[in-house]
Protein backbone atom coordinates (compact mmCIF):
# COMPACT_ATOMS: atom_id res chain seq x y z
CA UNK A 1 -26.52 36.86 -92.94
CA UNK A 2 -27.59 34.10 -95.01
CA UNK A 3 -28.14 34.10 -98.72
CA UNK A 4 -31.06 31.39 -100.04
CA UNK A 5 -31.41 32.17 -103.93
CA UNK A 6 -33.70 29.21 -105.51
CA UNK A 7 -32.51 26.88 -107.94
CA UNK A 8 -34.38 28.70 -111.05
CA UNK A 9 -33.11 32.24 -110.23
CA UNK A 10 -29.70 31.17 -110.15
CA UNK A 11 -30.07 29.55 -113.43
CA UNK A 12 -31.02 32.39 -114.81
CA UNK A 13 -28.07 34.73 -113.38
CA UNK A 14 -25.32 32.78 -114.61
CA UNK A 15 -27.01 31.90 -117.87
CA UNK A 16 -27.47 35.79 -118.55
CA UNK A 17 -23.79 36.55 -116.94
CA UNK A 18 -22.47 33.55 -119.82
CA UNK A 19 -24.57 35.20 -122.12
CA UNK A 20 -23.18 38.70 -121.60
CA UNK A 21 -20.00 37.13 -121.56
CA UNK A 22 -20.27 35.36 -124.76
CA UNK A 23 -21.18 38.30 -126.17
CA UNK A 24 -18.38 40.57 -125.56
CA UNK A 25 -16.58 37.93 -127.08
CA UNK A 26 -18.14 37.74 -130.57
CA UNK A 27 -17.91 41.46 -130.43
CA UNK A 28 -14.61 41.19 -130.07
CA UNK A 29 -13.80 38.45 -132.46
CA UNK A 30 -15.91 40.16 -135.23
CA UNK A 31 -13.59 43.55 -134.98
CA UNK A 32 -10.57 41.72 -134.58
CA UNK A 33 -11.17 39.51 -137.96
CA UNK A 34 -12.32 43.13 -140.00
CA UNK A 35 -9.31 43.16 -142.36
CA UNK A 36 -7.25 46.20 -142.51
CA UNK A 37 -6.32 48.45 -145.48
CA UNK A 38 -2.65 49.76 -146.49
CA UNK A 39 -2.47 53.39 -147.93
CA UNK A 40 -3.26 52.16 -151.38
CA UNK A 41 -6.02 50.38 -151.13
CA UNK A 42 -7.83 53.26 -148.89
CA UNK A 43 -7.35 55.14 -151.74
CA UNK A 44 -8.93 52.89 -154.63
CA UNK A 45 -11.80 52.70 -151.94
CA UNK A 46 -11.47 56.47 -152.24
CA UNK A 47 -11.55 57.08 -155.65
CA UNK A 48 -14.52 53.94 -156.42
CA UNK A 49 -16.67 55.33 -153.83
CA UNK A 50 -15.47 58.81 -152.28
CA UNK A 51 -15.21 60.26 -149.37
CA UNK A 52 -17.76 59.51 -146.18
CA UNK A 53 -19.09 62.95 -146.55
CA UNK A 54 -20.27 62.37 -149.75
CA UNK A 55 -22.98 60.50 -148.49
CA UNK A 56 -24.19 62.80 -146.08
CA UNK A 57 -27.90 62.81 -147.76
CA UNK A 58 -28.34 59.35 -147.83
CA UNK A 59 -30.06 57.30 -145.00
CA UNK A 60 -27.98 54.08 -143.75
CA UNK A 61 -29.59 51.26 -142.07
CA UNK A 62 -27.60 50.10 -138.79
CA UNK A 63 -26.33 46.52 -138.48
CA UNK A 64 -24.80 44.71 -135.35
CA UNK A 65 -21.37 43.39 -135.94
């Protein structure tokens, strides 16, 4: 069985496969480079701006990392 995929289609299946590819990557780079906190520092965060539930009533917009 032969396959015969044009010039043009192919371009476009490894460009999106590089694409997908690339980014998994970011993704991956952006979480890795979120610093972390010790102990202490969670709770300053804490005590400057509570606890997650606090903010239960509020509406959050959503942002990609």
């Amino acid at each position: 069985m032969e396959l015969v995929v044009e010039e043009k289609q192919l371009h476009v299946i490894i460009k999106q496969a590089v694409d997908e590819a690339f980014k998994e990557n970011i993704t991956r780079l952006k979480v890795a480079m979120i610093p972390t906190v010790d102990d202490e520092e969670m709770d300053e965060i804490r005590d400057l701006f509570g606890n997650p539930g606090d903010y239960e009533s509020q509406e959050f917009s959503k942002i990609d990392i």
